[in-house]
C-alpha atoms as a PDB file:
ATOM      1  CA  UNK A   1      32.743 -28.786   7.284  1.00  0.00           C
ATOM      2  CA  UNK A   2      29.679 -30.578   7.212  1.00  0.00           C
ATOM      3  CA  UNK A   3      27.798 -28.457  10.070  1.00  0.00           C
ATOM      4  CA  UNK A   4      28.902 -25.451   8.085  1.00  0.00           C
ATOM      5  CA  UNK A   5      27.485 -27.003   4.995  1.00  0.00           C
ATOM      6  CA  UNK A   6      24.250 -27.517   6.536  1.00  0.00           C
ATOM      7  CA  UNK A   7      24.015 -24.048   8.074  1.00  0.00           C
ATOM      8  CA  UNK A   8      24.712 -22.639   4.612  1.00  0.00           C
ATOM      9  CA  UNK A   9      21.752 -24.646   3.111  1.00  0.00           C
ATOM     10  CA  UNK A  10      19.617 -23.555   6.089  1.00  0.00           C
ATOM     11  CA  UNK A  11      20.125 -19.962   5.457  1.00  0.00           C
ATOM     12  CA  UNK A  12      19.698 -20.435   1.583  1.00  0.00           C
ATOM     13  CA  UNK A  13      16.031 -22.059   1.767  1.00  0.00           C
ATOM     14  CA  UNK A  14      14.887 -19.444   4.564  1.00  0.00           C
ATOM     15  CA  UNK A  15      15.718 -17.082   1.919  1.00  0.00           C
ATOM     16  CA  UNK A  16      13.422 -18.345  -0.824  1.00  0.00           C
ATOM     17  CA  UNK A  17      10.367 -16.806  -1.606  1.00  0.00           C
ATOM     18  CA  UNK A  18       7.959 -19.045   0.267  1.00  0.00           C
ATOM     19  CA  UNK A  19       5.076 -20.267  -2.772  1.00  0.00           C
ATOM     20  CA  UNK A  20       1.848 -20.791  -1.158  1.00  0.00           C
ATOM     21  CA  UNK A  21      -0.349 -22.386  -4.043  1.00  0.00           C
ATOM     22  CA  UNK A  22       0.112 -26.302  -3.642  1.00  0.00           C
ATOM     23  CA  UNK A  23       0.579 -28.735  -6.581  1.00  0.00           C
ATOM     24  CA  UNK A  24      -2.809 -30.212  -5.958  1.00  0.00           C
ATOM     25  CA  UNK A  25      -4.316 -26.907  -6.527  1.00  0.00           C
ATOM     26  CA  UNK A  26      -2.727 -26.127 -10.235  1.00  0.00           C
ATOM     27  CA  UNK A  27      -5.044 -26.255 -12.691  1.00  0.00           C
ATOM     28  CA  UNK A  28      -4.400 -28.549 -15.669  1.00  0.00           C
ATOM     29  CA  UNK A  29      -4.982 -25.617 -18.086  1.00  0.00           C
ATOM     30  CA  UNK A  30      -2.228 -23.327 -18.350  1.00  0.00           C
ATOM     31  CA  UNK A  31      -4.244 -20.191 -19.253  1.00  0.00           C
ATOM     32  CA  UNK A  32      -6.604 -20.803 -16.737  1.00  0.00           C
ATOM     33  CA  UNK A  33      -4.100 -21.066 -14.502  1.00  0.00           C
ATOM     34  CA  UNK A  34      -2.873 -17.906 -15.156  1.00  0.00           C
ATOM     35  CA  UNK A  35      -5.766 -16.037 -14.747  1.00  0.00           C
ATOM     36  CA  UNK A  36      -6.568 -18.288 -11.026  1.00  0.00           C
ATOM     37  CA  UNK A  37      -2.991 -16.539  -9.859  1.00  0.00           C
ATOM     38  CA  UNK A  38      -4.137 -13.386 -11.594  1.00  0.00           C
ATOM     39  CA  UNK A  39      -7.330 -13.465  -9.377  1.00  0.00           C
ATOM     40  CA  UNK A  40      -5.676 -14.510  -6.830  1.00  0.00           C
ATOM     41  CA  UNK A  41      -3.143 -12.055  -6.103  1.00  0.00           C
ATOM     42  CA  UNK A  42      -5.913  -9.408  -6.271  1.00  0.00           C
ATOM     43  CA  UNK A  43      -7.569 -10.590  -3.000  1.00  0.00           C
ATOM     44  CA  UNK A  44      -6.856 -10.078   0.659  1.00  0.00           C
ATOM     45  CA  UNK A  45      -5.868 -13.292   2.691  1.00  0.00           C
ATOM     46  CA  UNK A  46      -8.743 -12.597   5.281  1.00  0.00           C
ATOM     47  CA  UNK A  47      -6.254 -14.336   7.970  1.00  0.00           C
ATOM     48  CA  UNK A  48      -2.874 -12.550   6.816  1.00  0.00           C
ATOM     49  CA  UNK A  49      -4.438  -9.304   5.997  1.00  0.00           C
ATOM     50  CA  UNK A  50      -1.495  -8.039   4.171  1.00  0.00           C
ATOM     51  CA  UNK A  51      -0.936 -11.072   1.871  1.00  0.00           C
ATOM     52  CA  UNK A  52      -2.547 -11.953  -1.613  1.00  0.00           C
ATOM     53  CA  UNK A  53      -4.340 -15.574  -1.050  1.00  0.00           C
ATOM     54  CA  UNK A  54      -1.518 -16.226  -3.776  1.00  0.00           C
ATOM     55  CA  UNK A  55       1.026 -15.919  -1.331  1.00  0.00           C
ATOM     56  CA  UNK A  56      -0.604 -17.207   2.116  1.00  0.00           C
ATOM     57  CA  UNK A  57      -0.378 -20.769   3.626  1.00  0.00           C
ATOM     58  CA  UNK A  58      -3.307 -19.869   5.345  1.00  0.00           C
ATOM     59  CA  UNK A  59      -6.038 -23.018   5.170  1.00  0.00           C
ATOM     60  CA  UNK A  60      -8.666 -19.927   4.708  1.00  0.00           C
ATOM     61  CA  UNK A  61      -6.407 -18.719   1.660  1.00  0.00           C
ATOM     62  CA  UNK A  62      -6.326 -22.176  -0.010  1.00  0.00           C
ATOM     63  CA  UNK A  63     -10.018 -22.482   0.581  1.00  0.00           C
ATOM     64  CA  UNK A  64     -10.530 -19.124  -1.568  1.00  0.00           C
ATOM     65  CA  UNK A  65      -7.765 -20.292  -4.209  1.00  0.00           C
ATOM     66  CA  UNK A  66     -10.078 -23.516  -4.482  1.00  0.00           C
ATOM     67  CA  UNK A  67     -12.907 -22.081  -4.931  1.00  0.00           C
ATOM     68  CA  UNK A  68     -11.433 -19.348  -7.512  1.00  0.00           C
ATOM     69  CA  UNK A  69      -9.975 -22.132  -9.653  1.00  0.00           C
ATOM     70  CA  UNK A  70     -13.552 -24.036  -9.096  1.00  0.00           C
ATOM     71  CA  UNK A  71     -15.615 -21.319 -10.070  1.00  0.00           C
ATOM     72  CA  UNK A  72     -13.096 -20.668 -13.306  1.00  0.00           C
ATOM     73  CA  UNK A  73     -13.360 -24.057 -14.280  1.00  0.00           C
ATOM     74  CA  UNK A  74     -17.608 -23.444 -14.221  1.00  0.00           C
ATOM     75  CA  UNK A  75     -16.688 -20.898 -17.094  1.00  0.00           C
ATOM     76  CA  UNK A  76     -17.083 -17.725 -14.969  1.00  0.00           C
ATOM     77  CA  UNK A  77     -15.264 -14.678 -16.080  1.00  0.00           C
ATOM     78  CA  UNK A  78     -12.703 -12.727 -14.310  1.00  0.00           C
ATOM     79  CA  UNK A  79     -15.474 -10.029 -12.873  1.00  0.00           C
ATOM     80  CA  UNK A  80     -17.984 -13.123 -12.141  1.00  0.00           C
ATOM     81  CA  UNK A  81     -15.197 -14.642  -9.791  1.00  0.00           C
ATOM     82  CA  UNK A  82     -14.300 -11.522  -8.209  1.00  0.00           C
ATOM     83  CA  UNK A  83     -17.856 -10.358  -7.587  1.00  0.00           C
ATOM     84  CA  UNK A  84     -18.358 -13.715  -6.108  1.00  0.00           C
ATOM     85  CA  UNK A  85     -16.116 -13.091  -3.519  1.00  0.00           C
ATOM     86  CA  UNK A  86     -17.186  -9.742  -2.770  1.00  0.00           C
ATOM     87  CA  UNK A  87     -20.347 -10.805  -2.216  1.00  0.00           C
ATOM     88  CA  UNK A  88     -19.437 -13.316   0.509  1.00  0.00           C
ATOM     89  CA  UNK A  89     -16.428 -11.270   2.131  1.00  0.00           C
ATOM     90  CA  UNK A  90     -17.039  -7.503   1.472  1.00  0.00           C
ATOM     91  CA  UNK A  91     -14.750  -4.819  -0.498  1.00  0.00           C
ATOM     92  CA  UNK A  92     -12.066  -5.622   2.426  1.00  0.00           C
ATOM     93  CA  UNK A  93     -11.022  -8.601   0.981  1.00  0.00           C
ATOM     94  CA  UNK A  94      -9.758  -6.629  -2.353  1.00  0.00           C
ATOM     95  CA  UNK A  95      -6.339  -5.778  -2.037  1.00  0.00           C
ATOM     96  CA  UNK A  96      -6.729  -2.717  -4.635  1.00  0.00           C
ATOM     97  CA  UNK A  97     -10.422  -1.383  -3.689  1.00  0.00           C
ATOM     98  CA  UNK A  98     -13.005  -0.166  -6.309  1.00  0.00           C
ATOM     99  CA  UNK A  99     -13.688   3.014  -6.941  1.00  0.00           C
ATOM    100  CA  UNK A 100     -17.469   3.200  -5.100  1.00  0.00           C
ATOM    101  CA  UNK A 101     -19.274   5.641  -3.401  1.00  0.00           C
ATOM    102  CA  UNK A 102     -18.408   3.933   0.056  1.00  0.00           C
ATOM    103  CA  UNK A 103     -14.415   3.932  -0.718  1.00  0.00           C
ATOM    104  CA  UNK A 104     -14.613   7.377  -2.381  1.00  0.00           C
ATOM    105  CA  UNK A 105     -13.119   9.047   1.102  1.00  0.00           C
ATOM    106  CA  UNK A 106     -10.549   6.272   1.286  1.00  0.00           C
ATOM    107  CA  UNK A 107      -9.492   7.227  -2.366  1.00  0.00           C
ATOM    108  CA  UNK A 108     -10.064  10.799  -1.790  1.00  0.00           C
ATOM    109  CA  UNK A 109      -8.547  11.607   1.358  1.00  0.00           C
ATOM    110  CA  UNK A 110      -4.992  11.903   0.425  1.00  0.00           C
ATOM    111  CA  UNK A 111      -5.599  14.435  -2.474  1.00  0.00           C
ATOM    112  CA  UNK A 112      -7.857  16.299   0.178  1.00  0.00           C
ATOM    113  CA  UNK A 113      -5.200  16.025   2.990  1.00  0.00           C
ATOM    114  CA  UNK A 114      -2.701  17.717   0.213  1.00  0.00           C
ATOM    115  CA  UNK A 115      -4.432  20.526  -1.081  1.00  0.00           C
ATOM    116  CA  UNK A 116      -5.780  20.960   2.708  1.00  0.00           C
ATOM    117  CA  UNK A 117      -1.697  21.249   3.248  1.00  0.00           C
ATOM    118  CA  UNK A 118      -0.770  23.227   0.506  1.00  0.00           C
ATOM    119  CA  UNK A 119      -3.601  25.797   1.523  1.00  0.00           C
ATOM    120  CA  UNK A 120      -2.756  26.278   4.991  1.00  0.00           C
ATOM    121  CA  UNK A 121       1.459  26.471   3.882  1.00  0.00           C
ATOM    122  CA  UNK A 122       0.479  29.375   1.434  1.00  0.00           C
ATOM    123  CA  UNK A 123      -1.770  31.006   4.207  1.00  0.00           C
ATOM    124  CA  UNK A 124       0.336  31.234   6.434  1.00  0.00           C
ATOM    125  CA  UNK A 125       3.615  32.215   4.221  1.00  0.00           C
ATOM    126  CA  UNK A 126       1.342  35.329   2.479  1.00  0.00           C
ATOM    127  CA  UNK A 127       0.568  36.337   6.622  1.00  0.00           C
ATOM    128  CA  UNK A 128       3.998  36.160   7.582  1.00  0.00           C
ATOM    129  CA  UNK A 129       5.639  37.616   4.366  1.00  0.00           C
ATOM    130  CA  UNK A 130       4.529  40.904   4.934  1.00  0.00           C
ATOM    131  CA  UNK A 131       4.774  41.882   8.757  1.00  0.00           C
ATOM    132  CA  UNK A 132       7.994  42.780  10.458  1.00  0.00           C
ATOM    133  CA  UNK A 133       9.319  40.903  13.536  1.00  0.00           C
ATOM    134  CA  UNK A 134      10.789  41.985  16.506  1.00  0.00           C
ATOM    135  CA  UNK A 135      10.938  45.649  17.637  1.00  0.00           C
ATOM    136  CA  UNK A 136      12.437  48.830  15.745  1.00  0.00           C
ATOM    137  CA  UNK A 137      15.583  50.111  16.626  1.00  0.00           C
ATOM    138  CA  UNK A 138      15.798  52.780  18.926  1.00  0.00           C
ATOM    139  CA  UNK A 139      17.753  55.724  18.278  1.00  0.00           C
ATOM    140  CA  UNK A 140      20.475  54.945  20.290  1.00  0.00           C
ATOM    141  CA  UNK A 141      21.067  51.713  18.555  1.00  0.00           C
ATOM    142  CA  UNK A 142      20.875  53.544  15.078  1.00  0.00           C
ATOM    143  CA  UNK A 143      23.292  55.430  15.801  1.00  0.00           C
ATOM    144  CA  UNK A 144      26.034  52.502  17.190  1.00  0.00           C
ATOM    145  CA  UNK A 145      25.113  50.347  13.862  1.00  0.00           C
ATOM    146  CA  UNK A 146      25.829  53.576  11.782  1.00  0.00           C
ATOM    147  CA  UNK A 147      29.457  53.538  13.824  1.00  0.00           C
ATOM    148  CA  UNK A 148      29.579  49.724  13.080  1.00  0.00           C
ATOM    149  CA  UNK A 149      29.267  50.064   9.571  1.00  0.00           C
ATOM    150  CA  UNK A 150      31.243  53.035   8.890  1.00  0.00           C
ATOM    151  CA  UNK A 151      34.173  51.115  10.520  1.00  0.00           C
ATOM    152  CA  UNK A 152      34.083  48.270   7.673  1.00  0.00           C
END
């Protein structure tokens, strides 16, 4: 009963959503906290790669939630913080990247790949739609699907 206990309180905490910020992180300000996770789900875990720094255990992640909450606590705005990043890691480590003339093919290329798509579909329905397939019927033939039909 006991083992069976145990197993079922393994399986329960492997199931929880794993929380990555620490307690010694947490800012004493509530709405500054809010805006550090705000921040901080917005950029890459440069480790993870697919993770928000809000969600990695990564010691590189809690080295950029540190320094978000540190430069938030200077009095830096939102942009400021993010910019500040940037600046040291590139675009990459923005989960959602800006608009810019260097991601404009990244943003781009799906609507391009579409109509691209859509073009060559139409293309090659309005060739097809109007040419006949296969080889007319010869006389012979005409004459046994007249017999064929006439039977009905």
């Amino acid at each position: 009963m006991m083992r069976r206990l145990l197993l079922t309180l393994a399986f329960l905490l492997t199931a929880a959503p794993a929380f990555a910020v620490n307690p010694d992180e947490v800012l004493a300000d509530p709405a500054l906290e809010a805006r550090a996770r705000a921040l901080s789900a917005q950029l890459r875990c440069m480790v993870c790669q697919n993770q928000s720094i809000d969600d990695s255990n990564a010691e590189l992640a809690r080295d950029l939630r540190l320094l978000v909450r540190e430069r938030l606590k200077n009095g830096d705005s939102d942009k400021a913080v993010i910019d500040y990043v940037v600046s040291r890691y590139g675009e990459f480590v923005l989960l959602n990247p800006r608009l810019r003339g260097e991601t404009l093919l990244l943003w781009g290329a799906p609507i391009v790949l579409f109509l691209a798509g859509a073009t060559a579909m139409v293309l090659f329905v309005r060739r097809r739609g109007g040419k006949t397939t296969g080889t007319p019927l010869s006389d012979v033939e005409k004459a046994e699907l007249e017999r064929a039909l006439k039977r009905e």
